[in-house]
PDB file of N, CA and C in Angstrom:
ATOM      1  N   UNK A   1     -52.241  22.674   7.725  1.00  0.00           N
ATOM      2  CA  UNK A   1     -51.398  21.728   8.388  1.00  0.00           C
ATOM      3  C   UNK A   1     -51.178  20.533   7.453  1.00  0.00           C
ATOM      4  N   UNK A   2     -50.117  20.210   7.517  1.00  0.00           N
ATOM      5  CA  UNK A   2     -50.196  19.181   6.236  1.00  0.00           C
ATOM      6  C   UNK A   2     -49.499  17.881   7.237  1.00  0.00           C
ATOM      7  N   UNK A   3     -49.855  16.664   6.606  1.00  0.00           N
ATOM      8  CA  UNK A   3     -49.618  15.220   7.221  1.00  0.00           C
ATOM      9  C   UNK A   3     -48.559  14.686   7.050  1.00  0.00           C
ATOM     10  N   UNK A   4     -47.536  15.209   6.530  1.00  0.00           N
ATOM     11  CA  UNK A   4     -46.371  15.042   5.703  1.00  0.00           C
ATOM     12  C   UNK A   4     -45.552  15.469   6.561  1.00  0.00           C
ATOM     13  N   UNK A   5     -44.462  15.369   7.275  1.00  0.00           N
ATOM     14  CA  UNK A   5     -43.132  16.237   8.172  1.00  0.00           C
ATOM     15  C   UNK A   5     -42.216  16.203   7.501  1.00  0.00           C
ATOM     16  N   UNK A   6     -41.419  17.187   7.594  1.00  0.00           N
ATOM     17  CA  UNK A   6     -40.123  17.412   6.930  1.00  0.00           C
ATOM     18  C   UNK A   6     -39.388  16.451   7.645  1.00  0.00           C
ATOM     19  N   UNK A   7     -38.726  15.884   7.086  1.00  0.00           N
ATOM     20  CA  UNK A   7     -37.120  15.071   7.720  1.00  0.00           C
ATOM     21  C   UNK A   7     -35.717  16.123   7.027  1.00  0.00           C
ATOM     22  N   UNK A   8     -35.611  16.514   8.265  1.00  0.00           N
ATOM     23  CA  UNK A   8     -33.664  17.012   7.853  1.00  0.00           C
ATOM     24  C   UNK A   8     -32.809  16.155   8.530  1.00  0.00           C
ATOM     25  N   UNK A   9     -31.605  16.498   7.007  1.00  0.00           N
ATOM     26  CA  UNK A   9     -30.376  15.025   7.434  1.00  0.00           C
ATOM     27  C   UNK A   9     -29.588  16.021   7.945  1.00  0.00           C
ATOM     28  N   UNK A  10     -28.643  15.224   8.831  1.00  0.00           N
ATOM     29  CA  UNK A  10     -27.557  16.093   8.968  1.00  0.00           C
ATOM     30  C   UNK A  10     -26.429  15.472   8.648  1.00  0.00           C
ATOM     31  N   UNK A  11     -25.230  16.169   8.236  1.00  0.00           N
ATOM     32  CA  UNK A  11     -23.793  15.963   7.549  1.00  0.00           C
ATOM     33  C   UNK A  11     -23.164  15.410   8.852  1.00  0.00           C
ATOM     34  N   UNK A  12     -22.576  14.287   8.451  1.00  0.00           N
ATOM     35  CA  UNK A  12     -21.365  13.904   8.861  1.00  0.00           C
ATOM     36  C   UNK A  12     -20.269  14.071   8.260  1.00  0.00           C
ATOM     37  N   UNK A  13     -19.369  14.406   9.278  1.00  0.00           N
ATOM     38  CA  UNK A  13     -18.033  14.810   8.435  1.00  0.00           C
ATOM     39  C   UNK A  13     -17.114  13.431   9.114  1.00  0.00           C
ATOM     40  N   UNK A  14     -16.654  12.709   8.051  1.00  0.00           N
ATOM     41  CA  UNK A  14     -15.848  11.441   8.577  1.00  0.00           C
ATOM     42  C   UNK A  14     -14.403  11.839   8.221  1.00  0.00           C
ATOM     43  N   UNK A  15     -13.775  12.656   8.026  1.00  0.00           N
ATOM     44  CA  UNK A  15     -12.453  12.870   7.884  1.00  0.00           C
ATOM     45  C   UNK A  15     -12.516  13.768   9.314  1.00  0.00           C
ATOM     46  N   UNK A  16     -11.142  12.693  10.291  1.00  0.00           N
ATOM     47  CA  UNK A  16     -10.573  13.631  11.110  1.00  0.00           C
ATOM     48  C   UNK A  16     -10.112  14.722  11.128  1.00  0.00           C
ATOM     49  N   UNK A  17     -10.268  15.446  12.374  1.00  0.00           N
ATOM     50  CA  UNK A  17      -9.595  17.249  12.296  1.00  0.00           C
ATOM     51  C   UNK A  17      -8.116  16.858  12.609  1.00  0.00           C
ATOM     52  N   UNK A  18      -7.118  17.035  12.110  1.00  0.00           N
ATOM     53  CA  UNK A  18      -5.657  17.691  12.033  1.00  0.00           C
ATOM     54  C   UNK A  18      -4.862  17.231  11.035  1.00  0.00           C
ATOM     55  N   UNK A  19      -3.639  17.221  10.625  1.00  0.00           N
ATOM     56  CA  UNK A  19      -2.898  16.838   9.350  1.00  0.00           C
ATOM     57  C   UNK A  19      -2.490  15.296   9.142  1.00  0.00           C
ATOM     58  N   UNK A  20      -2.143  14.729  10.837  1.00  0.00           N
ATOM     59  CA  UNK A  20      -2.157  13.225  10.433  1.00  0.00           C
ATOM     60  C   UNK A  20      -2.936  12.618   9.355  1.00  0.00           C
ATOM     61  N   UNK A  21      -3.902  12.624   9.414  1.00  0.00           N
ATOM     62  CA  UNK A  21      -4.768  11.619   8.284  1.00  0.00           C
ATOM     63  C   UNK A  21      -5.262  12.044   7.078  1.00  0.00           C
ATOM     64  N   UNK A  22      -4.215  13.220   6.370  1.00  0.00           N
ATOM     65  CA  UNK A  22      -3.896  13.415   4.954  1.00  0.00           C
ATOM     66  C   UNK A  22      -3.689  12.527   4.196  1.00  0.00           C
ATOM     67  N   UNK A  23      -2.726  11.636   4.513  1.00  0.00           N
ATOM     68  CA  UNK A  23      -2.374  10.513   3.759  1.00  0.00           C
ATOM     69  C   UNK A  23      -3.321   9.373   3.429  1.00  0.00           C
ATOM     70  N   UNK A  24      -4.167   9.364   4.199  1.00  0.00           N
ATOM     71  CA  UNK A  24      -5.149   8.523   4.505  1.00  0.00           C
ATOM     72  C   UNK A  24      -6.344   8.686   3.520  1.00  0.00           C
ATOM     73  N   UNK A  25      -6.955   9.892   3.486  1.00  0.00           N
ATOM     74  CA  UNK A  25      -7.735  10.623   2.749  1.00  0.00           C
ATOM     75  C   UNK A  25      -7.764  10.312   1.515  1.00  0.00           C
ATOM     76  N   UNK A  26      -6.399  10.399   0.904  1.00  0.00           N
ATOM     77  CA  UNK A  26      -6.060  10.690  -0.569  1.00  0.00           C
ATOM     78  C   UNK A  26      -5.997   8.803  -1.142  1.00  0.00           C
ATOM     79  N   UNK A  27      -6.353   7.609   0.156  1.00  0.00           N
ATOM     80  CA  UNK A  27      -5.904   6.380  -0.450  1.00  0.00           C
ATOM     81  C   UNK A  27      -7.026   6.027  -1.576  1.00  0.00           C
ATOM     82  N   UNK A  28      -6.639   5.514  -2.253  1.00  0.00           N
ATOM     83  CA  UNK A  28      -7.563   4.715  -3.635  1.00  0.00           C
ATOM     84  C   UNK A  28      -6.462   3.989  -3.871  1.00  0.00           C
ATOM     85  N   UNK A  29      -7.481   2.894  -5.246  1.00  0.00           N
ATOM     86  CA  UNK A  29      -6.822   1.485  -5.473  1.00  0.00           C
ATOM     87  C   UNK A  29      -5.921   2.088  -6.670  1.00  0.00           C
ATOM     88  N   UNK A  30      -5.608   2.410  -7.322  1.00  0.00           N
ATOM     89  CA  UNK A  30      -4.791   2.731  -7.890  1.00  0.00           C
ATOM     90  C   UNK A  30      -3.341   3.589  -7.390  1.00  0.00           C
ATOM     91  N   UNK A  31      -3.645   4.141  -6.051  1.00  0.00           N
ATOM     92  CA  UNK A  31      -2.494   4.478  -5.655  1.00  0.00           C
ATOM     93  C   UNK A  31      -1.774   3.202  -5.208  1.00  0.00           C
ATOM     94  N   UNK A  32      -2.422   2.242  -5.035  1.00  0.00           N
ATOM     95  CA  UNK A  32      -1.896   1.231  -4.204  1.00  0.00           C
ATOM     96  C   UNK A  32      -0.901   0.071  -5.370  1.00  0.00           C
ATOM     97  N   UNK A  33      -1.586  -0.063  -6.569  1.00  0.00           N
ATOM     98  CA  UNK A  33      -0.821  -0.899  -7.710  1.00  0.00           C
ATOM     99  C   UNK A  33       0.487  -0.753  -7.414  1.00  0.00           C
ATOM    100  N   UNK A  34       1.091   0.864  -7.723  1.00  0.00           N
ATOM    101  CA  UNK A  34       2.650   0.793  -7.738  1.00  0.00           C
ATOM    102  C   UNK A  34       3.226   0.172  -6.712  1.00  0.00           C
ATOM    103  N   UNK A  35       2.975   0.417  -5.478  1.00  0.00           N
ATOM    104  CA  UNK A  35       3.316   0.273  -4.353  1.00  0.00           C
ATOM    105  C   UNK A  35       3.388  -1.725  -3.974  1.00  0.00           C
ATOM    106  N   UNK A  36       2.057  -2.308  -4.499  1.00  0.00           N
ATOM    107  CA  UNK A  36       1.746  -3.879  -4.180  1.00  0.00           C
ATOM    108  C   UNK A  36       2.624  -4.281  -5.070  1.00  0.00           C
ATOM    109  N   UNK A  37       3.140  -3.705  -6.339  1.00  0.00           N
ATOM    110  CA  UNK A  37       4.063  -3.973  -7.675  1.00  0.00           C
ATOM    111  C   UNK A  37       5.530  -3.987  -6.835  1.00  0.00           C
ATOM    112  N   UNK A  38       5.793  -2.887  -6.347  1.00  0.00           N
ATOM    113  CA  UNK A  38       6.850  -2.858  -5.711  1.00  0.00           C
ATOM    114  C   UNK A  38       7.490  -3.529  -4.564  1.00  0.00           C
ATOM    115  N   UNK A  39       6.612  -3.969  -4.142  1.00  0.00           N
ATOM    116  CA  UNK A  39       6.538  -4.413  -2.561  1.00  0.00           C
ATOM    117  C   UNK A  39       6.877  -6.339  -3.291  1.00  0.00           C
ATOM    118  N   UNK A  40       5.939  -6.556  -4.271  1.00  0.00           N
ATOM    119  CA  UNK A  40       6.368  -7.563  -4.447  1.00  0.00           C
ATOM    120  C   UNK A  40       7.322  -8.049  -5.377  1.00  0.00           C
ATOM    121  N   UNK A  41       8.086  -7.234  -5.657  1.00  0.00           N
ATOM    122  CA  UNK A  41       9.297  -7.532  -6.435  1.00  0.00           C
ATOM    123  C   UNK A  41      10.521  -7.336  -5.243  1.00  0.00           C
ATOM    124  N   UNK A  42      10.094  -6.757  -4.268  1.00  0.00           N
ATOM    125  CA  UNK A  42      11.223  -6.373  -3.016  1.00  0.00           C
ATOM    126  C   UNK A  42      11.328  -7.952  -2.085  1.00  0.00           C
ATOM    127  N   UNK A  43      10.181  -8.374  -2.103  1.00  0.00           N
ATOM    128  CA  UNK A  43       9.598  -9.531  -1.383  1.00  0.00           C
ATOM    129  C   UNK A  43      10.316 -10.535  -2.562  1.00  0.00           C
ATOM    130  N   UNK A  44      10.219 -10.799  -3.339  1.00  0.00           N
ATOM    131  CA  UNK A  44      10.623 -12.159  -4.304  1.00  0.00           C
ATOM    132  C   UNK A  44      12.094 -12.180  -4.519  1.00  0.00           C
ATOM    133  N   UNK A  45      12.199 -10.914  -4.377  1.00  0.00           N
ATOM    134  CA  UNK A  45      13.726 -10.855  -4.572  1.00  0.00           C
ATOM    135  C   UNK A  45      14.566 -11.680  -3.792  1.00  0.00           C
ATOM    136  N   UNK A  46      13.607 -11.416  -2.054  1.00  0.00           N
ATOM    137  CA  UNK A  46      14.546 -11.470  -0.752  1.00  0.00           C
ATOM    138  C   UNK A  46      14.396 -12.742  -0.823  1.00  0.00           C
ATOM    139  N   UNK A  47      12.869 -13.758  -1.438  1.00  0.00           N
ATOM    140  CA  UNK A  47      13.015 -14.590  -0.654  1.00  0.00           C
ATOM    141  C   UNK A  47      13.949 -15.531  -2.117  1.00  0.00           C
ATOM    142  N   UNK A  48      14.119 -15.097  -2.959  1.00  0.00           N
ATOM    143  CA  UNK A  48      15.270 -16.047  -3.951  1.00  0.00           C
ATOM    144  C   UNK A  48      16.649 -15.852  -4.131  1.00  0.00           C
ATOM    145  N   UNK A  49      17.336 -14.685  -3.249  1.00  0.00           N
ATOM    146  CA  UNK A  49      18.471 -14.251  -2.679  1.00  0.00           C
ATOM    147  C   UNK A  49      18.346 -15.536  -1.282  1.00  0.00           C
ATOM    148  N   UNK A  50      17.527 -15.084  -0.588  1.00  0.00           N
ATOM    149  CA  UNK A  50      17.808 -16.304   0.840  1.00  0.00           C
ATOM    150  C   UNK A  50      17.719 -18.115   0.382  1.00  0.00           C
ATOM    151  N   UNK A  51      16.928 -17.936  -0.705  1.00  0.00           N
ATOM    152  CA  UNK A  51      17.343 -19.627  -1.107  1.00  0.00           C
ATOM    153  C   UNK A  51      19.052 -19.518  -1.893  1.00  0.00           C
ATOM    154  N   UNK A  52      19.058 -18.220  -2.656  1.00  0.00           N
ATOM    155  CA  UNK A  52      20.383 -18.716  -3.024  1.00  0.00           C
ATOM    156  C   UNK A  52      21.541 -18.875  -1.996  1.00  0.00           C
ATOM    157  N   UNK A  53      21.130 -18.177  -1.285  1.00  0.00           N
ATOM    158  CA  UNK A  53      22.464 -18.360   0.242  1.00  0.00           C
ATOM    159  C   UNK A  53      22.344 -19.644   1.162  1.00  0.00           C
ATOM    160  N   UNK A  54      20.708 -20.390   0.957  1.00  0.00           N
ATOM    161  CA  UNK A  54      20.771 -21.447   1.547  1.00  0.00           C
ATOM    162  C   UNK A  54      21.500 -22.515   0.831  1.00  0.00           C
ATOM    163  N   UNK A  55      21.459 -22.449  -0.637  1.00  0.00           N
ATOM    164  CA  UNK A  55      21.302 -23.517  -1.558  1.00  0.00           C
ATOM    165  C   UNK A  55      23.606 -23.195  -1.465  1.00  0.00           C
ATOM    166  N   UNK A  56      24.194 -22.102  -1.694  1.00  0.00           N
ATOM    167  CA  UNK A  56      25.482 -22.398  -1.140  1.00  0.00           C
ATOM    168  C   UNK A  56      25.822 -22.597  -0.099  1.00  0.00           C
ATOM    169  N   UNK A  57      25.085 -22.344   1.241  1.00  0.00           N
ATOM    170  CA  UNK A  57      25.165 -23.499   2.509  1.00  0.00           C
ATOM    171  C   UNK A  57      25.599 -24.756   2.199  1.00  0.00           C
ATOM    172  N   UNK A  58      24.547 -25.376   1.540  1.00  0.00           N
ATOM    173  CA  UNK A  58      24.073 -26.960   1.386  1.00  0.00           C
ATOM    174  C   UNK A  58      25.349 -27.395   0.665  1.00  0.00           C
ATOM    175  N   UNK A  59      25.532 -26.551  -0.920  1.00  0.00           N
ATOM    176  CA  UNK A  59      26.856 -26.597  -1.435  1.00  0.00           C
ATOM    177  C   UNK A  59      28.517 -27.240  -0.197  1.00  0.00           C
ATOM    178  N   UNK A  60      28.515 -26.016   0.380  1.00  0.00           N
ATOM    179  CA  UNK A  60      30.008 -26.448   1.290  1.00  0.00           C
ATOM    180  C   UNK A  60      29.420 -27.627   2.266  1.00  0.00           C
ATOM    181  N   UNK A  61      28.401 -27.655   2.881  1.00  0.00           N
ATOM    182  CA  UNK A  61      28.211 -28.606   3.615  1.00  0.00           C
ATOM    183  C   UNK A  61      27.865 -30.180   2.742  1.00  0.00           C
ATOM    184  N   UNK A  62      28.128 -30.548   1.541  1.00  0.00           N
ATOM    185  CA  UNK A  62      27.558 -31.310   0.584  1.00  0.00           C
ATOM    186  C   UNK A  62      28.998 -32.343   1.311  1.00  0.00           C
ATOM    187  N   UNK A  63      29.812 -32.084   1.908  1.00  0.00           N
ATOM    188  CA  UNK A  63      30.956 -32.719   1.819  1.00  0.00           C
ATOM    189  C   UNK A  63      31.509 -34.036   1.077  1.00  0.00           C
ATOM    190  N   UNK A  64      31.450 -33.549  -0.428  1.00  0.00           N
ATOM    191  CA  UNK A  64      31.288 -34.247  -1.234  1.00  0.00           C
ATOM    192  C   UNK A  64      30.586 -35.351  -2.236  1.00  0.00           C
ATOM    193  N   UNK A  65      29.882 -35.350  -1.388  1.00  0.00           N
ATOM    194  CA  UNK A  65      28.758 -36.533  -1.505  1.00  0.00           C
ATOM    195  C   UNK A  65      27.741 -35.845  -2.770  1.00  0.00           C
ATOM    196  N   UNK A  66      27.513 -36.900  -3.889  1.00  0.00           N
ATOM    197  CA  UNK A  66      27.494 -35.811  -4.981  1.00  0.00           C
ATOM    198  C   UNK A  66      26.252 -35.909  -5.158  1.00  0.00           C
ATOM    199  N   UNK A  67      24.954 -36.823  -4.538  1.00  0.00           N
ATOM    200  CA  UNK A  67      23.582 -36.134  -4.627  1.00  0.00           C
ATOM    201  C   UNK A  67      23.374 -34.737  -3.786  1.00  0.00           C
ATOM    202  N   UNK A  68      24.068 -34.511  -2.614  1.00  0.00           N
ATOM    203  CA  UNK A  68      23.808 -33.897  -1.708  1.00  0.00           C
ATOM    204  C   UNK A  68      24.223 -32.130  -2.607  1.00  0.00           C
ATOM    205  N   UNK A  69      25.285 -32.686  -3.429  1.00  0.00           N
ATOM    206  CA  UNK A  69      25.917 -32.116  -4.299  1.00  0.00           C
ATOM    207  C   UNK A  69      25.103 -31.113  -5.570  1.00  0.00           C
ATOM    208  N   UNK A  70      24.455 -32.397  -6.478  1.00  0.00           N
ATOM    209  CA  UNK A  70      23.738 -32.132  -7.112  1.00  0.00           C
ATOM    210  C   UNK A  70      22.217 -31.426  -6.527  1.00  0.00           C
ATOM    211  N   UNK A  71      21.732 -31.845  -5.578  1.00  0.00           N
ATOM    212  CA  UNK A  71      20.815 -31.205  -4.832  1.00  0.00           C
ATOM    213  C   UNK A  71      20.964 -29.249  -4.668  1.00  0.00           C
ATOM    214  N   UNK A  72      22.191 -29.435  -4.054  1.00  0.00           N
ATOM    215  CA  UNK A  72      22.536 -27.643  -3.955  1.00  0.00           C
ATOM    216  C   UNK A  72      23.320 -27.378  -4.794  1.00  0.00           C
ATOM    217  N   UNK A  73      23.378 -27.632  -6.113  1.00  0.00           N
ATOM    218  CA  UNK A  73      23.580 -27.009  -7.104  1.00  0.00           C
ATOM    219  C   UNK A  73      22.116 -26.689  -8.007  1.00  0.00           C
ATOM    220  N   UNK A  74      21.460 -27.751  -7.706  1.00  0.00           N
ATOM    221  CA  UNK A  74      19.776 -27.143  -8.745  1.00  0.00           C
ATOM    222  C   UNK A  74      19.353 -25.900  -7.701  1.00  0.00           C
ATOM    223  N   UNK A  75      19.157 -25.936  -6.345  1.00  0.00           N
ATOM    224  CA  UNK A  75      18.864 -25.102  -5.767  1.00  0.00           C
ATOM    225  C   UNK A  75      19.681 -23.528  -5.894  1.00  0.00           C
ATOM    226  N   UNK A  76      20.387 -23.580  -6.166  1.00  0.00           N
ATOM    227  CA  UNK A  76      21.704 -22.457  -6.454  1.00  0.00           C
ATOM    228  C   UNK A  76      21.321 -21.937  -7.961  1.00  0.00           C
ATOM    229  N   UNK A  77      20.952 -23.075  -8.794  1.00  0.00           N
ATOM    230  CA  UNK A  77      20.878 -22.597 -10.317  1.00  0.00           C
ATOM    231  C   UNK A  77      19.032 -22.205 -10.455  1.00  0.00           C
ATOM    232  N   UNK A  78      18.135 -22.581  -9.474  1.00  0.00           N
ATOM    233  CA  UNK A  78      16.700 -22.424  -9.174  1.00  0.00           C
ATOM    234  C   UNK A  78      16.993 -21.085  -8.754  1.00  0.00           C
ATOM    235  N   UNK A  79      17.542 -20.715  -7.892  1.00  0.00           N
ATOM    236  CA  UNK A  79      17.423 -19.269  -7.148  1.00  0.00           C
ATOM    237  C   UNK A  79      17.986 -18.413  -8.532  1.00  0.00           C
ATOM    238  N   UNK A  80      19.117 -18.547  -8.602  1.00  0.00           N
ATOM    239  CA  UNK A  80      19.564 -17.265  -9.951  1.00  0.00           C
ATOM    240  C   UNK A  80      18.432 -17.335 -11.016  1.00  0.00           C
ATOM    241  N   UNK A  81      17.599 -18.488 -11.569  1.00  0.00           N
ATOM    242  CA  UNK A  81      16.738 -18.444 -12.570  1.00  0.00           C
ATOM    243  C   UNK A  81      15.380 -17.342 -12.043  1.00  0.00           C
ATOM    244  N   UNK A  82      15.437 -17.619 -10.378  1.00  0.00           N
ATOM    245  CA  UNK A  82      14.245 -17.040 -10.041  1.00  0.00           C
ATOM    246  C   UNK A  82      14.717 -15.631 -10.142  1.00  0.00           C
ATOM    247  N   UNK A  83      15.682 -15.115  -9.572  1.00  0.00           N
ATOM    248  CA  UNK A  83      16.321 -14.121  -9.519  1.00  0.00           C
ATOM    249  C   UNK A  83      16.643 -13.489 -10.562  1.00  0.00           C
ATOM    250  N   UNK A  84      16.650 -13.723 -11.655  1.00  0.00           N
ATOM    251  CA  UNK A  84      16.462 -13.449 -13.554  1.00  0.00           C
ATOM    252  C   UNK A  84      15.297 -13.069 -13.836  1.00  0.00           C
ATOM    253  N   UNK A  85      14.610 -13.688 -13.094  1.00  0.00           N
ATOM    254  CA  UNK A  85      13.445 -13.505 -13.868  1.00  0.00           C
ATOM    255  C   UNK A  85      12.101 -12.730 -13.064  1.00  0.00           C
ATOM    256  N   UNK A  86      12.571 -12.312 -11.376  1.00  0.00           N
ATOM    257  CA  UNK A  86      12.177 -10.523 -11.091  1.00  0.00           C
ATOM    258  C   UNK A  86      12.940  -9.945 -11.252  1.00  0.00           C
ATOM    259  N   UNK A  87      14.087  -9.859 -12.199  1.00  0.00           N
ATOM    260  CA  UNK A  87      15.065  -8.640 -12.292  1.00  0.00           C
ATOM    261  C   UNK A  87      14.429  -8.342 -14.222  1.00  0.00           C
ATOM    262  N   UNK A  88      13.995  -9.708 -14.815  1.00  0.00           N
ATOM    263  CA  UNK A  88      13.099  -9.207 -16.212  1.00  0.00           C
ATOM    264  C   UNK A  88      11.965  -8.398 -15.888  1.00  0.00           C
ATOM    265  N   UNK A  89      11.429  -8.801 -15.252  1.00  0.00           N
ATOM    266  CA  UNK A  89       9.853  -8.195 -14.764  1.00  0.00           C
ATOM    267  C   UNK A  89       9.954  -6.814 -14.541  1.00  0.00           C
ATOM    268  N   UNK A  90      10.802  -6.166 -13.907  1.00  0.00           N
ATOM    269  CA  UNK A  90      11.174  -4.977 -13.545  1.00  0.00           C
ATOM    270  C   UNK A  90      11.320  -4.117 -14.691  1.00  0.00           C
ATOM    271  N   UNK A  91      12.947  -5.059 -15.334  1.00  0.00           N
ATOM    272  CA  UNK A  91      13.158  -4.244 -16.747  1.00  0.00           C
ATOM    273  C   UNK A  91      11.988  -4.251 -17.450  1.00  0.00           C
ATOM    274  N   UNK A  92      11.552  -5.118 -18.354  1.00  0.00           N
ATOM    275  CA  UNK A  92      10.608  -4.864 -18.518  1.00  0.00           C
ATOM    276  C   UNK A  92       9.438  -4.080 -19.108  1.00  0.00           C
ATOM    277  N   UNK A  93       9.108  -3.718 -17.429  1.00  0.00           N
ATOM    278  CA  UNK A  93       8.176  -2.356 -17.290  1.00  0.00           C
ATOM    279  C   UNK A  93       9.130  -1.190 -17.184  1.00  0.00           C
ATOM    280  N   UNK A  94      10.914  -0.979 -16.724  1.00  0.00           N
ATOM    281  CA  UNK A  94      11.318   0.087 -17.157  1.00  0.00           C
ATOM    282  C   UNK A  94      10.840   0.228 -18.290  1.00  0.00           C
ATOM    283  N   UNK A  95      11.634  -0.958 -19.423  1.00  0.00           N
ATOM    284  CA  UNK A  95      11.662  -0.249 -20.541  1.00  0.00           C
ATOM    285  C   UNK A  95      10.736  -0.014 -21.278  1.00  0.00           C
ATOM    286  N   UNK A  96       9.247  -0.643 -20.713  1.00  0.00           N
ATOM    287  CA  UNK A  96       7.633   0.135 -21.574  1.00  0.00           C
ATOM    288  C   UNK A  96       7.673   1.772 -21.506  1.00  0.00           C
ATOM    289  N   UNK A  97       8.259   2.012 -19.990  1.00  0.00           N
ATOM    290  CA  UNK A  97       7.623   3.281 -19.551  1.00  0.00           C
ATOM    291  C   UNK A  97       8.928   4.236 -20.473  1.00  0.00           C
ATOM    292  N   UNK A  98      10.456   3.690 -20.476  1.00  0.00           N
ATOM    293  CA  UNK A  98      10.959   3.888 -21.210  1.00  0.00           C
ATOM    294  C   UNK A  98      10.706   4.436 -22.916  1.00  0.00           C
ATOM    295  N   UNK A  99      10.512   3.641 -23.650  1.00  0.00           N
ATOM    296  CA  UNK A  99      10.247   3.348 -25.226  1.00  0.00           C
ATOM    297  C   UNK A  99       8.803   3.662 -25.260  1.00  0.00           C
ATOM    298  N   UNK A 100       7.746   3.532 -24.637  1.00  0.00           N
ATOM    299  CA  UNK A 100       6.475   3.988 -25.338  1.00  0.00           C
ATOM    300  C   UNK A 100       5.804   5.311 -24.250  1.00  0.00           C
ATOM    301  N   UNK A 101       6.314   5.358 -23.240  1.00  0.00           N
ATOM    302  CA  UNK A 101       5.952   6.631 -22.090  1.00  0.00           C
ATOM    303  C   UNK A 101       4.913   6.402 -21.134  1.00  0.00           C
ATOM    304  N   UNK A 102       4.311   4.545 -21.614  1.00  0.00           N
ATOM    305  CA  UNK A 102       3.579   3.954 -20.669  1.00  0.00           C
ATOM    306  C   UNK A 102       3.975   3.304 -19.420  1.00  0.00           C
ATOM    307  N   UNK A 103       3.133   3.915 -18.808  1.00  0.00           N
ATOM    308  CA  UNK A 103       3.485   4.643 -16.982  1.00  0.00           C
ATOM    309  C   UNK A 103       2.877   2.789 -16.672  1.00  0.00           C
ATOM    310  N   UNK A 104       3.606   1.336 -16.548  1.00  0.00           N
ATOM    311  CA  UNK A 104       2.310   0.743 -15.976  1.00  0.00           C
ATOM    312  C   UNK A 104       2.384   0.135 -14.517  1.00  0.00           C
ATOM    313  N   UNK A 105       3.380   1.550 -14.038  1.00  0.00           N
ATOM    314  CA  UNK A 105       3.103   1.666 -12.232  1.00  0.00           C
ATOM    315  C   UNK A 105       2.250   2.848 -11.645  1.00  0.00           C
ATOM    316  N   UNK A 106       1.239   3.508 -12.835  1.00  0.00           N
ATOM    317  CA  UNK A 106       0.446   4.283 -12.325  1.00  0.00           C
ATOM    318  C   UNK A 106      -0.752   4.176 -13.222  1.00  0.00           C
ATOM    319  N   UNK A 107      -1.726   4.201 -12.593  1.00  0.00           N
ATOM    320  CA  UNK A 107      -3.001   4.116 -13.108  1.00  0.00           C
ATOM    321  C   UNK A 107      -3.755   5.086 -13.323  1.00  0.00           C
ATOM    322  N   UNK A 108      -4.768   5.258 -14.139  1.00  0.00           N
ATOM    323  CA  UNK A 108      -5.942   6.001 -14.019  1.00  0.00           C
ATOM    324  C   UNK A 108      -7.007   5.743 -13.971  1.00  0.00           C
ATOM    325  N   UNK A 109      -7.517   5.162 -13.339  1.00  0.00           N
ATOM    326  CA  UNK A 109      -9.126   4.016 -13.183  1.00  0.00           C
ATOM    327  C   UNK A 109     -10.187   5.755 -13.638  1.00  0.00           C
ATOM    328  N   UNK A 110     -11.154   4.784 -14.699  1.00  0.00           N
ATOM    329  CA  UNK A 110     -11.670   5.651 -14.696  1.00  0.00           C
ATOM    330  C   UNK A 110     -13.099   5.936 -13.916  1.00  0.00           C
ATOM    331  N   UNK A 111     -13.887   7.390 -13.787  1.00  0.00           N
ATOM    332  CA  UNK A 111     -13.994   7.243 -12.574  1.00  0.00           C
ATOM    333  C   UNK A 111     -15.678   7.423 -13.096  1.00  0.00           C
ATOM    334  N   UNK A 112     -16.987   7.324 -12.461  1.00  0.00           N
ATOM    335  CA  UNK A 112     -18.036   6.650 -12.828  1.00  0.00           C
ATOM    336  C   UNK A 112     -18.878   7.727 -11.875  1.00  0.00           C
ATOM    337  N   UNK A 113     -19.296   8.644 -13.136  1.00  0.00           N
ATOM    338  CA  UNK A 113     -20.121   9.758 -12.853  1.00  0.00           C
ATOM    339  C   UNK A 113     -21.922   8.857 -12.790  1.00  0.00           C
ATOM    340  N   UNK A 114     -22.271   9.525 -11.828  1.00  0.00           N
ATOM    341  CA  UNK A 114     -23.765   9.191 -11.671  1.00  0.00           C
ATOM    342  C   UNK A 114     -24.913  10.505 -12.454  1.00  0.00           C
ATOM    343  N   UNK A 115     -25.630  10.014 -13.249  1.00  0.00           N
ATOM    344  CA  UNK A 115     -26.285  10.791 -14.102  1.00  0.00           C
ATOM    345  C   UNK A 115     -27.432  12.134 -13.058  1.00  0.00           C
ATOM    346  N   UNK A 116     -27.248  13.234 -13.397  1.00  0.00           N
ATOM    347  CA  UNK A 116     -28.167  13.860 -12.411  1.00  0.00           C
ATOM    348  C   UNK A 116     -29.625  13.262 -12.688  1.00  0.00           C
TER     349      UNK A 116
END
């Protein structure tokens, strides 16, 4: 008889049963780069397109008055600069992935084997 007891583990299986949560399964941080890359060039875009439409608001409503003037014209020439410059960001990284074949909307994290 020995003083010692066996302990058995038992498996949990944490992935749900049916096809919904395929997508789910497969998430890691590197799938996510392209996507946070993308998302925020979609996002900066909108919000320096909506200042440029505010900033020609301000323009017609300036009714002449030429600080009011000068005001929505920096705002008008602020938005296109912003707007230049996520439309560089983009190119860019086309043209890395372009000219050198570096992908840098996809990753490969590398991955960190534990020694037996």
């Amino acid at each position: 008889m020995s003083l010692i007891k066996t302990a058995y583990a038992a498996t949990v299986n944490l992935k749900p049963a049916g096809t919904n949560f395929e997508a789910v399964s497969q998430f890691r941080i590197e799938n996510m780069i392209p996507v946070l890359f993308s998302l925020l060039l979609v996002v900066t875009g909108i919000i320096f397109l909506f200042i440029l439409i505010m900033g020609g608001i301000k323009w017609m409503m300036s009714e002449g008055d030429d600080k009011k003037l000068a005001s929505a014209r920096n705002q008008v020439t602020n938005a296109l600069v912003g707007l230049a410059i996520v439309f560089a960001a983009w190119a860019v990284v086309a043209l890395i992935n372009t000219i050198f074949q570096i992908n840098l909307l996809s990753f490969d994290l590398p991955v960190m084997k534990l020694a037996p």
